[in-house]
PDB file of N, CA and C in Angstrom:
ATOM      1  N   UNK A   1       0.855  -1.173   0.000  1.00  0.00           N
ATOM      2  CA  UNK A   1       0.000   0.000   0.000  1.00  0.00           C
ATOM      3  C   UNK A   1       0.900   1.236   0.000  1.00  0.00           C
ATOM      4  N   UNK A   2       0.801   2.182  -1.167  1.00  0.00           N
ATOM      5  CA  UNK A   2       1.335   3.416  -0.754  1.00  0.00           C
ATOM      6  C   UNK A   2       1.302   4.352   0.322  1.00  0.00           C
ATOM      7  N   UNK A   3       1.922   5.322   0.645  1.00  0.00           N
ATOM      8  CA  UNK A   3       1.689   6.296   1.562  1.00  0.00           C
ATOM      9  C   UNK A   3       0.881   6.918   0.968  1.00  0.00           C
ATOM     10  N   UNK A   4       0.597   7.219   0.342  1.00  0.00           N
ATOM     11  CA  UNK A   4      -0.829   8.303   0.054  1.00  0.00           C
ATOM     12  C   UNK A   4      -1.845   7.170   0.075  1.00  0.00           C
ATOM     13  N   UNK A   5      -2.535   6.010   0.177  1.00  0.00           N
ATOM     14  CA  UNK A   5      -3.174   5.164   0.423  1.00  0.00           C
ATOM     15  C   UNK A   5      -3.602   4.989   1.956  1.00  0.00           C
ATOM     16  N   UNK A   6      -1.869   4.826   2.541  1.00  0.00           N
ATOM     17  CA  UNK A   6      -2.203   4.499   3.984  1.00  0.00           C
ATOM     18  C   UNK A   6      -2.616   5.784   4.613  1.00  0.00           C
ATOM     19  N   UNK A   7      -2.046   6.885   4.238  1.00  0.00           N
ATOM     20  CA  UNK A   7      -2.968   8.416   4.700  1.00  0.00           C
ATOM     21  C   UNK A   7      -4.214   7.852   4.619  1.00  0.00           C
ATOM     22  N   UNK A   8      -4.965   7.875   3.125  1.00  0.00           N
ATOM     23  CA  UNK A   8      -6.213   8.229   3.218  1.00  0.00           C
ATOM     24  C   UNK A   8      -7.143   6.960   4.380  1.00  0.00           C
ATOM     25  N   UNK A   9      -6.457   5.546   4.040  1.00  0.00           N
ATOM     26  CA  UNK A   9      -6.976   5.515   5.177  1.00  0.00           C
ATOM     27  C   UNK A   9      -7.148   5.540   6.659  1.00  0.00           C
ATOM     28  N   UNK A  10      -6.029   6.587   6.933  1.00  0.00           N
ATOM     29  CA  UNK A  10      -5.958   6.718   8.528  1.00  0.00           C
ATOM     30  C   UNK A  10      -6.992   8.122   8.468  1.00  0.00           C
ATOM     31  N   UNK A  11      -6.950   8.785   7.334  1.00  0.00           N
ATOM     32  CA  UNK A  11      -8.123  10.254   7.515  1.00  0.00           C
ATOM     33  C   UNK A  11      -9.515   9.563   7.930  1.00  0.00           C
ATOM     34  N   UNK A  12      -9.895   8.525   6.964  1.00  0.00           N
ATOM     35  CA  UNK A  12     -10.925   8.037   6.842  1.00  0.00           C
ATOM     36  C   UNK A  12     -11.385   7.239   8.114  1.00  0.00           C
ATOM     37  N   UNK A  13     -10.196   6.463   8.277  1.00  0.00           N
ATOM     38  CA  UNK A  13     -10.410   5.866   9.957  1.00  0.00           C
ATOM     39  C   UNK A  13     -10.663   6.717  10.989  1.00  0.00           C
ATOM     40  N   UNK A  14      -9.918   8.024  11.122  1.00  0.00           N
ATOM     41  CA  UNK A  14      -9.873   8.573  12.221  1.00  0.00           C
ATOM     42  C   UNK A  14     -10.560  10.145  12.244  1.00  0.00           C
ATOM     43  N   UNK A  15     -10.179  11.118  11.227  1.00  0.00           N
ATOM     44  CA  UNK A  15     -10.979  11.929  10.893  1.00  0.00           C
ATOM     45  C   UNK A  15     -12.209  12.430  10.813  1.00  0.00           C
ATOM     46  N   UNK A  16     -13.126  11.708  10.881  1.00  0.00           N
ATOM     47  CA  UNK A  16     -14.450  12.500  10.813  1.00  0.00           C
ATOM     48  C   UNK A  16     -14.838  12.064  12.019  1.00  0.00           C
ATOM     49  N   UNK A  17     -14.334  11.678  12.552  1.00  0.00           N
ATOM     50  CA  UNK A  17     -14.994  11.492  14.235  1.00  0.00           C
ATOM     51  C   UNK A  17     -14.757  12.785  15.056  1.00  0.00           C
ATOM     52  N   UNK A  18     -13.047  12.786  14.290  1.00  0.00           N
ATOM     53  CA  UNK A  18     -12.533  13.808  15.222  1.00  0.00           C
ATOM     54  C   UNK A  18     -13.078  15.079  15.016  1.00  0.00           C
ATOM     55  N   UNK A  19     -13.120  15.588  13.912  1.00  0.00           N
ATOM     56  CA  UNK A  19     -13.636  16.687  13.370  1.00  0.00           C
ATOM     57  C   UNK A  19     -15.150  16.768  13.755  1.00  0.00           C
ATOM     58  N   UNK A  20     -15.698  15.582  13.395  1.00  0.00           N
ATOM     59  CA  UNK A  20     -17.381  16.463  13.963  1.00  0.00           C
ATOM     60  C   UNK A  20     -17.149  16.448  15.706  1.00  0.00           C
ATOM     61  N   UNK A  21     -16.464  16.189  16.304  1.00  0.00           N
ATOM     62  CA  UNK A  21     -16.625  16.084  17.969  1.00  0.00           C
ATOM     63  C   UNK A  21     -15.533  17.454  17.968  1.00  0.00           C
ATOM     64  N   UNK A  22     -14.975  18.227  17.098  1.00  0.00           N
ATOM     65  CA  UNK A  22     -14.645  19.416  17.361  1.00  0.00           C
ATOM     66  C   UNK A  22     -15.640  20.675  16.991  1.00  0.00           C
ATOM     67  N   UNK A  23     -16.265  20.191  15.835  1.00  0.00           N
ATOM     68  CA  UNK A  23     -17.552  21.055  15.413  1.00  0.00           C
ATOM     69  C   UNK A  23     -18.395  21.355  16.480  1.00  0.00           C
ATOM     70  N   UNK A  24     -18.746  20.022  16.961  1.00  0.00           N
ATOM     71  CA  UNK A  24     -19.671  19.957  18.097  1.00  0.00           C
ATOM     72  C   UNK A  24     -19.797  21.101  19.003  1.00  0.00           C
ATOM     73  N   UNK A  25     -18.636  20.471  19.455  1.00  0.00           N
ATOM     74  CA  UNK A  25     -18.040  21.877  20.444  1.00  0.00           C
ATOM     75  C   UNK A  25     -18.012  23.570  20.247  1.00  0.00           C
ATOM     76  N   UNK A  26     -17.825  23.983  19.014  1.00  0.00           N
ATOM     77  CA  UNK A  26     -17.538  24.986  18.524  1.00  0.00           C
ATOM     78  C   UNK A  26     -19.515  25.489  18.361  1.00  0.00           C
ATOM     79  N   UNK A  27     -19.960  24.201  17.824  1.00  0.00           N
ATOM     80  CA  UNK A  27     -21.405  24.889  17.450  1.00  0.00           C
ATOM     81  C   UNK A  27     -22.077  24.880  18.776  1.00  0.00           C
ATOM     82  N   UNK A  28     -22.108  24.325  19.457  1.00  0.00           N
ATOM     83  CA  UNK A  28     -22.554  24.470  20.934  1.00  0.00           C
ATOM     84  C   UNK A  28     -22.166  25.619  20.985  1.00  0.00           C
ATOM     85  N   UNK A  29     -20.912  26.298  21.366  1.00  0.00           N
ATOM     86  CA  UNK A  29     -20.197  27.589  21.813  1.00  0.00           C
ATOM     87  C   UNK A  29     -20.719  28.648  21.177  1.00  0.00           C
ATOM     88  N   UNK A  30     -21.295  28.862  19.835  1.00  0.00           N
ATOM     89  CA  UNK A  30     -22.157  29.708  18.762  1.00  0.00           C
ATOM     90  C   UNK A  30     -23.442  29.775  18.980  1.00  0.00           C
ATOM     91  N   UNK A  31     -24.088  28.712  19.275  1.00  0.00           N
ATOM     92  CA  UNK A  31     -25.565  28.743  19.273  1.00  0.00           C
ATOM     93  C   UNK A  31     -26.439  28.568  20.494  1.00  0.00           C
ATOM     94  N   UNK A  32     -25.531  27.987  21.644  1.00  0.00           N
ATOM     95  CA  UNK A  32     -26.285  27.586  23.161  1.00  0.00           C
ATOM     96  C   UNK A  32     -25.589  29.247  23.951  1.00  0.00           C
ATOM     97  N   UNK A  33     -26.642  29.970  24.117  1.00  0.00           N
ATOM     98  CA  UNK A  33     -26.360  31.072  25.269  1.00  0.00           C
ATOM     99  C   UNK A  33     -25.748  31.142  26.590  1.00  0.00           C
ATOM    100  N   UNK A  34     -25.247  32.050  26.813  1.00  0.00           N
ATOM    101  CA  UNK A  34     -24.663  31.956  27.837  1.00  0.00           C
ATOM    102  C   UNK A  34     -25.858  31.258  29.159  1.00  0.00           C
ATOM    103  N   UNK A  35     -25.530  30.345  29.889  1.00  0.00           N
ATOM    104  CA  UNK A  35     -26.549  29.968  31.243  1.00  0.00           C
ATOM    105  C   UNK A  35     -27.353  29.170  30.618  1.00  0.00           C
ATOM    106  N   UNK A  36     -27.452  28.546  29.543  1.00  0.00           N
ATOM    107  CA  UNK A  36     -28.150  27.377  29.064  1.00  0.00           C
ATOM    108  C   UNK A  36     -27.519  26.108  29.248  1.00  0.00           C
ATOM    109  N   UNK A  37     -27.773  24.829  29.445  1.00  0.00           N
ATOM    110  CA  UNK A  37     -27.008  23.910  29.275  1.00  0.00           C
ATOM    111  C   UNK A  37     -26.855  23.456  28.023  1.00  0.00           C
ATOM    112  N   UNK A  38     -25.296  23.233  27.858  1.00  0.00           N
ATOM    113  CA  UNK A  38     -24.978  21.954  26.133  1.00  0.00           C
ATOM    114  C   UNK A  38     -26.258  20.953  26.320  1.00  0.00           C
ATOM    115  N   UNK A  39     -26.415  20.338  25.584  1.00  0.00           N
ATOM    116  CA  UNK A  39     -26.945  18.363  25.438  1.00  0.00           C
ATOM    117  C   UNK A  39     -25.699  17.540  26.109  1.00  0.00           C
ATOM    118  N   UNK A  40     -26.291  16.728  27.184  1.00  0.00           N
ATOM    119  CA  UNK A  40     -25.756  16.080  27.391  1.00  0.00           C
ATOM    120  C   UNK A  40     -25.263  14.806  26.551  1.00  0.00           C
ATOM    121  N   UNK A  41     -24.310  14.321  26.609  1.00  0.00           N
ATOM    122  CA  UNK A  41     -23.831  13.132  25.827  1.00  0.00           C
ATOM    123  C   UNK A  41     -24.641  12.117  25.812  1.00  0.00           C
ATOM    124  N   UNK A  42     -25.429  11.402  24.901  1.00  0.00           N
ATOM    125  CA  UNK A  42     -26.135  10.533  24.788  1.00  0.00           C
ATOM    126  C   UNK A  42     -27.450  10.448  24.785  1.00  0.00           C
ATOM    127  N   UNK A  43     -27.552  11.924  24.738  1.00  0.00           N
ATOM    128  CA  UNK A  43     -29.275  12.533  24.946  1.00  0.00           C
ATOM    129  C   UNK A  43     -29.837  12.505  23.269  1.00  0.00           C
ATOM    130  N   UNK A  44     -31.109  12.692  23.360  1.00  0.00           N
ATOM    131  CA  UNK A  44     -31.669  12.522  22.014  1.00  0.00           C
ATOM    132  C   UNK A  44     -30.798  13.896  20.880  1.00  0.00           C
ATOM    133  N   UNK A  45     -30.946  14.766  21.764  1.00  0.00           N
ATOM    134  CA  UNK A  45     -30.660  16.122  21.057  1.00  0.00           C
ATOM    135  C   UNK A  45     -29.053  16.556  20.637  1.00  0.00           C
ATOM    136  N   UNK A  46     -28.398  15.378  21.162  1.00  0.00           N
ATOM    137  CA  UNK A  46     -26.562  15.285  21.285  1.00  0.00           C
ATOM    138  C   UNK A  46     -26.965  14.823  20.147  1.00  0.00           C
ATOM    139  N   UNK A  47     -27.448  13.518  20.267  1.00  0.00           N
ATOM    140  CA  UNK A  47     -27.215  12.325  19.383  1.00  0.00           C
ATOM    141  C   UNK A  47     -27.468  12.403  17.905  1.00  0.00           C
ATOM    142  N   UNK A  48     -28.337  13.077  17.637  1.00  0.00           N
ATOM    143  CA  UNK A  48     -29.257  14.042  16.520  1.00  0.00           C
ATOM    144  C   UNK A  48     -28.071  15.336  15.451  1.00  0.00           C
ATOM    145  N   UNK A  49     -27.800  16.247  16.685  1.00  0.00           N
ATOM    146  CA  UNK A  49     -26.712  17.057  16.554  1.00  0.00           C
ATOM    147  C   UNK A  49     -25.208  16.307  15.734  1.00  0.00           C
ATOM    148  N   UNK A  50     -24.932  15.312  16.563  1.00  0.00           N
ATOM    149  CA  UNK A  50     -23.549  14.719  15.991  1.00  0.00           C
ATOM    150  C   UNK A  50     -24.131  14.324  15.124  1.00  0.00           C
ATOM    151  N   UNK A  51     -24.817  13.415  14.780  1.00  0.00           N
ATOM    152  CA  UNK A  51     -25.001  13.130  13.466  1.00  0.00           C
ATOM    153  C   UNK A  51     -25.288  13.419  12.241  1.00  0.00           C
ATOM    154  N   UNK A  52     -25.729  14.386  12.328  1.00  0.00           N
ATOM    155  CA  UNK A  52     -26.059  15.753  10.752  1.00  0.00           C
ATOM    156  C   UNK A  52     -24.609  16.222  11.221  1.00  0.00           C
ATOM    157  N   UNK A  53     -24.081  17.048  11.979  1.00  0.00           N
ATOM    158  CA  UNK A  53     -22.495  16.770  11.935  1.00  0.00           C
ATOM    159  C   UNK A  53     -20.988  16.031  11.261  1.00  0.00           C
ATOM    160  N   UNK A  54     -21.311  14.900  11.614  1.00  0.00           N
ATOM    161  CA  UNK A  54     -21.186  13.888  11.397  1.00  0.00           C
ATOM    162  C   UNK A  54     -21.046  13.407   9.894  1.00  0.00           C
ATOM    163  N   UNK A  55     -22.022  13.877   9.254  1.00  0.00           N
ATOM    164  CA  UNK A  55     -22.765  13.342   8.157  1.00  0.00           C
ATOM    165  C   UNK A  55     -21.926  14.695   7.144  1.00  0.00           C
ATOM    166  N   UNK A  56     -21.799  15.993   7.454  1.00  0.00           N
ATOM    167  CA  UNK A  56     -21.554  16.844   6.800  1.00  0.00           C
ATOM    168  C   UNK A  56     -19.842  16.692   6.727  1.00  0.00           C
ATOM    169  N   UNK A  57     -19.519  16.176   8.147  1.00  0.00           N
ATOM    170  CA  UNK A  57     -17.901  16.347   7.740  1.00  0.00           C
ATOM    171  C   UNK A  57     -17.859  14.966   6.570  1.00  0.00           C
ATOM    172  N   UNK A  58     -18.088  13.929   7.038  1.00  0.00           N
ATOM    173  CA  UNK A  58     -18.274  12.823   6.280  1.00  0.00           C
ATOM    174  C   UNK A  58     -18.133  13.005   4.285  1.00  0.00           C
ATOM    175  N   UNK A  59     -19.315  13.722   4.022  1.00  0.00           N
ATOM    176  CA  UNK A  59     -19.163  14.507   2.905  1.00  0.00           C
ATOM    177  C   UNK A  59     -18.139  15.344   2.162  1.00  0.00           C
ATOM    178  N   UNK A  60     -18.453  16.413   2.986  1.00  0.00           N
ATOM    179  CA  UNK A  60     -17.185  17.259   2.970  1.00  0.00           C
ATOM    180  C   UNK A  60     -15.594  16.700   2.365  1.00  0.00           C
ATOM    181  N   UNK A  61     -15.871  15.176   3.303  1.00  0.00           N
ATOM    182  CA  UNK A  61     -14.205  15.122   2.877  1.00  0.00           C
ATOM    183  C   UNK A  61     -14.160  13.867   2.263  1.00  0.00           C
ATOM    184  N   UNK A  62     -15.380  13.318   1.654  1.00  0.00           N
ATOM    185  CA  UNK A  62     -15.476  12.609   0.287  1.00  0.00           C
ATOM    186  C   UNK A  62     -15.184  13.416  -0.884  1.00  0.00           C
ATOM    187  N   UNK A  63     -16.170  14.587  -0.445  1.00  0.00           N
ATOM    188  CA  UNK A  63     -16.076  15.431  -2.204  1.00  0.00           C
ATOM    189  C   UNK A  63     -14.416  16.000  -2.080  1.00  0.00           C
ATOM    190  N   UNK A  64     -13.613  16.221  -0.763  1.00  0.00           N
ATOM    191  CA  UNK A  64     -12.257  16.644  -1.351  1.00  0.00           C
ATOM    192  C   UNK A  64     -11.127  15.674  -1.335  1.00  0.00           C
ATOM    193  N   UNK A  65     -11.391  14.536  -1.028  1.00  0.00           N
ATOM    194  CA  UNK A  65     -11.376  13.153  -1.751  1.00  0.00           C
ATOM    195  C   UNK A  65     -11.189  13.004  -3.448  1.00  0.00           C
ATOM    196  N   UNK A  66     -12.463  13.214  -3.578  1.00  0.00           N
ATOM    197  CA  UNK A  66     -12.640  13.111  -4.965  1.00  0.00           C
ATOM    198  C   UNK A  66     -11.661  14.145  -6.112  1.00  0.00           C
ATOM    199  N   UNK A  67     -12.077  15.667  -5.574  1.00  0.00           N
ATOM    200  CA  UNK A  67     -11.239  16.185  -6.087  1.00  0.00           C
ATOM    201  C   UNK A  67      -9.558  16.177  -6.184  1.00  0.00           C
ATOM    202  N   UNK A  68      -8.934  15.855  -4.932  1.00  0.00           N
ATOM    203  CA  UNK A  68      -7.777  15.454  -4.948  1.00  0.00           C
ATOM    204  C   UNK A  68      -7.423  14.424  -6.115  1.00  0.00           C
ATOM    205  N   UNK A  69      -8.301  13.384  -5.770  1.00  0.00           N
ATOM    206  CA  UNK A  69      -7.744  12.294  -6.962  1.00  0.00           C
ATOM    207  C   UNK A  69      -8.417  12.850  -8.415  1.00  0.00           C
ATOM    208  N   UNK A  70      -9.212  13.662  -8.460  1.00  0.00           N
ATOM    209  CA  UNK A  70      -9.130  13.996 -10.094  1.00  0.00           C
ATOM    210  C   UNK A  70      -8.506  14.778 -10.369  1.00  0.00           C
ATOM    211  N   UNK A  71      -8.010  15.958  -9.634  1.00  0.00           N
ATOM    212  CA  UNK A  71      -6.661  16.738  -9.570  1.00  0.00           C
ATOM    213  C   UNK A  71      -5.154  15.871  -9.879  1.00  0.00           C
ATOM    214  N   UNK A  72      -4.795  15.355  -9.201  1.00  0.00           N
ATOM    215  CA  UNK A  72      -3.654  13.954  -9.880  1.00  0.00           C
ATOM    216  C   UNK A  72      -3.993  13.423 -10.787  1.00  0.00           C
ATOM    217  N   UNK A  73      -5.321  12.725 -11.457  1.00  0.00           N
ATOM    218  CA  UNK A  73      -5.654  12.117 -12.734  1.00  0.00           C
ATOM    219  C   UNK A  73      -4.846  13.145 -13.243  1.00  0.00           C
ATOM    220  N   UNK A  74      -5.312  14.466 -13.890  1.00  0.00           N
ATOM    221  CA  UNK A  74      -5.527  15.322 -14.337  1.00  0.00           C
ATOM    222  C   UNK A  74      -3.865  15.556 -14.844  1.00  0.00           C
ATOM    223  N   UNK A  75      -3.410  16.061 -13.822  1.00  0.00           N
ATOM    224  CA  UNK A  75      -1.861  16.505 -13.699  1.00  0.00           C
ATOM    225  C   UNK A  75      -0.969  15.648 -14.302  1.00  0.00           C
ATOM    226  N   UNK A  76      -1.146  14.381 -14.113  1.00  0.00           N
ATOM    227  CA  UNK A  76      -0.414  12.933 -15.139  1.00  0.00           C
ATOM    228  C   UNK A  76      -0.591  12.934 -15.698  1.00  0.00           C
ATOM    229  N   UNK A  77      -2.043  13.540 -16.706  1.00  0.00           N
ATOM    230  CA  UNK A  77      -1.721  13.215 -18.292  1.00  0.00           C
ATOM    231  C   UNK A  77      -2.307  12.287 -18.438  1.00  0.00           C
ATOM    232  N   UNK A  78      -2.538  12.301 -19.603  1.00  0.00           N
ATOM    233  CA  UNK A  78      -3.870  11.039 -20.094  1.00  0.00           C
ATOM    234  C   UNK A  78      -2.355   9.992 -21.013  1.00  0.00           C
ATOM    235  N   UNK A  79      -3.221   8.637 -21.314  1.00  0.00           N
ATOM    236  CA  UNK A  79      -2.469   8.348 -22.076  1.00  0.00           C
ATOM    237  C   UNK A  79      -2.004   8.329 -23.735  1.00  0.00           C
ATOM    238  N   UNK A  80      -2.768   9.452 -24.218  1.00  0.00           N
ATOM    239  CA  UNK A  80      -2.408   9.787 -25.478  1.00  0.00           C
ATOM    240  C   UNK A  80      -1.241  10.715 -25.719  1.00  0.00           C
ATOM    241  N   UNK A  81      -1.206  11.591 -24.515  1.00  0.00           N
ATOM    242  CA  UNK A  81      -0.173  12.442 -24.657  1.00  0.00           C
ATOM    243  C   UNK A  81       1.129  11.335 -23.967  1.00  0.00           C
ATOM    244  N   UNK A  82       1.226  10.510 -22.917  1.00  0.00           N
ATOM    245  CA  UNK A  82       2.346   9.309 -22.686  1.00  0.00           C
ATOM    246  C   UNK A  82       2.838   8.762 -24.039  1.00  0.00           C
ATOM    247  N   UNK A  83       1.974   8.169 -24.841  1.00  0.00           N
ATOM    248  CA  UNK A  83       2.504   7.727 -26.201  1.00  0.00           C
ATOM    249  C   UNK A  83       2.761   9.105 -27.146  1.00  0.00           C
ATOM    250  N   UNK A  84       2.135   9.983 -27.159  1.00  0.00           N
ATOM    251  CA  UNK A  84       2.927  11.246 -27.996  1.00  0.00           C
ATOM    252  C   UNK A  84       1.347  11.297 -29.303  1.00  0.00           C
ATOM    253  N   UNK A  85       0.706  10.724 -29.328  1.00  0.00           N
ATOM    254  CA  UNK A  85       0.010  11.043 -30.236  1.00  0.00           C
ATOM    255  C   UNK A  85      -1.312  11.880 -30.000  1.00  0.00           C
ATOM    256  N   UNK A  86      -2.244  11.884 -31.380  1.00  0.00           N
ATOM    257  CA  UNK A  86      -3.161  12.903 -30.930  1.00  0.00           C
ATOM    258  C   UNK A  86      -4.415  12.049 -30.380  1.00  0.00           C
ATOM    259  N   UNK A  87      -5.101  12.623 -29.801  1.00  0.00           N
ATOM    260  CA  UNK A  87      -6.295  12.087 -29.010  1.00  0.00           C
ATOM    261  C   UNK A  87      -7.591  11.518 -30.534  1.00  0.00           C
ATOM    262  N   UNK A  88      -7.377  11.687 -31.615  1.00  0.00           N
ATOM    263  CA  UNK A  88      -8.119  11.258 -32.539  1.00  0.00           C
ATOM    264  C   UNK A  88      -6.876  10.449 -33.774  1.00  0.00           C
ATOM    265  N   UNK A  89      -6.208  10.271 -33.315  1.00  0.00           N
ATOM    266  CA  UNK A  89      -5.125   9.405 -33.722  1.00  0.00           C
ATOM    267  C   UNK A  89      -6.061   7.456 -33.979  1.00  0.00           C
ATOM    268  N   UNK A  90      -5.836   6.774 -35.516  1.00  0.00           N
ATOM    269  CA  UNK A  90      -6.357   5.963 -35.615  1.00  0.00           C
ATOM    270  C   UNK A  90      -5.526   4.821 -34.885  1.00  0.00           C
ATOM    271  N   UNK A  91      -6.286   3.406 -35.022  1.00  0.00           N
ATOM    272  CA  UNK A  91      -5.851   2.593 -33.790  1.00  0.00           C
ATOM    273  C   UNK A  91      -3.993   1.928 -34.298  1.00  0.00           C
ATOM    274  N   UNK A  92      -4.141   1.953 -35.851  1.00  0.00           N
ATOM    275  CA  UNK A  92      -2.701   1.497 -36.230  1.00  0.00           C
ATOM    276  C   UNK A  92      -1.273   2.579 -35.893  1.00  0.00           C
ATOM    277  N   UNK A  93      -1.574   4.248 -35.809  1.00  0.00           N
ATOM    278  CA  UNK A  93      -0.926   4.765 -34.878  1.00  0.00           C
ATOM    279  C   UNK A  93      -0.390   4.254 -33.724  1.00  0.00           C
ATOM    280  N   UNK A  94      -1.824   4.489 -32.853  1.00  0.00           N
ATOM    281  CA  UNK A  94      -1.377   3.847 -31.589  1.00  0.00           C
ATOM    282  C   UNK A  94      -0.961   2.708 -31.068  1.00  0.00           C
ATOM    283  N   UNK A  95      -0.876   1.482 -31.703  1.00  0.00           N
ATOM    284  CA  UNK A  95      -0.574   0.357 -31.763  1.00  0.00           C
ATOM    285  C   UNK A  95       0.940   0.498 -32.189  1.00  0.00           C
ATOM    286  N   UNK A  96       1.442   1.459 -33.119  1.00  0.00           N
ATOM    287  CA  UNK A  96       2.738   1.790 -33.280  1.00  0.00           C
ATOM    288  C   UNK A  96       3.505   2.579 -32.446  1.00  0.00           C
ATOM    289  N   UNK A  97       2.875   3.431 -31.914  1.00  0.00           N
ATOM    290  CA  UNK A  97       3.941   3.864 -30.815  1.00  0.00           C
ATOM    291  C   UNK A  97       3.834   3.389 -29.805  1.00  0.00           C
ATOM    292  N   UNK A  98       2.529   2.750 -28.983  1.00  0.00           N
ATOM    293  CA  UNK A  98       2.629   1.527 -27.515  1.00  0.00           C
ATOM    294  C   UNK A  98       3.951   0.027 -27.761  1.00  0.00           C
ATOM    295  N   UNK A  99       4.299   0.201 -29.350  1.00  0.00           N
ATOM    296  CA  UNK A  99       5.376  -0.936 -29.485  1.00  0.00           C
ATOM    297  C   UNK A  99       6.807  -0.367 -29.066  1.00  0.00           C
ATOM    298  N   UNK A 100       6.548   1.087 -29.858  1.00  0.00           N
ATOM    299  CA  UNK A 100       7.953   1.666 -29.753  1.00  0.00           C
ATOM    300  C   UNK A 100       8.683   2.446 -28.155  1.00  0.00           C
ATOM    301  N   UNK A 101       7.288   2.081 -27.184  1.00  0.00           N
ATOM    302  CA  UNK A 101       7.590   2.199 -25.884  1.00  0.00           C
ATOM    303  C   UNK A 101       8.980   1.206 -25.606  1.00  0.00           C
TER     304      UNK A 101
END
């Protein structure tokens, strides 16, 4: 497994837990007034909270997931330009320069 493999899956393992249980915190601190109580841990209204939380970091760092790896597709080059020819190049072309690799 590469290192950029074993990253993604230690983000994936460990990351969105961490991150929505920092959100948590932060959106509590924004939206519960001063002299109100947080939700307690395990209450309907915690449980509810983390999880649309939860669900958004989750997302979040699929779609920059995604973009990362189509960003690298991208940057490598397709394989018409690897063999040197044009992208409407017929198949006896390309069959000639994948030899002359």
């Amino acid at each position: 497994m590469s290192s950029s493999g074993l990253l993604s899956l230690i983000g994936w393992t460990f990351l969105p837990n961490q991150i929505a249980g920092w959100l948590q915190s932060i959106y509590y601190g924004i939206t519960i007034r001063a002299g109100e109580q947080r939700p307690i841990p395990g209450t309907q209204r915690y449980v509810i909270h983390r999880r649309r939380i939860q669900m958004i970091v989750i997302v979040l760092y699929l779609a920059f997931t995604i973009f990362e790896a189509d960003w690298q597709l991208r940057r490598e080059g397709d394989f018409y330009t690897t063999l040197g020819v044009l992208p409407n190049a017929d198949e006896r072309a390309i069959q000639s320069r994948f030899r002359k690799l």
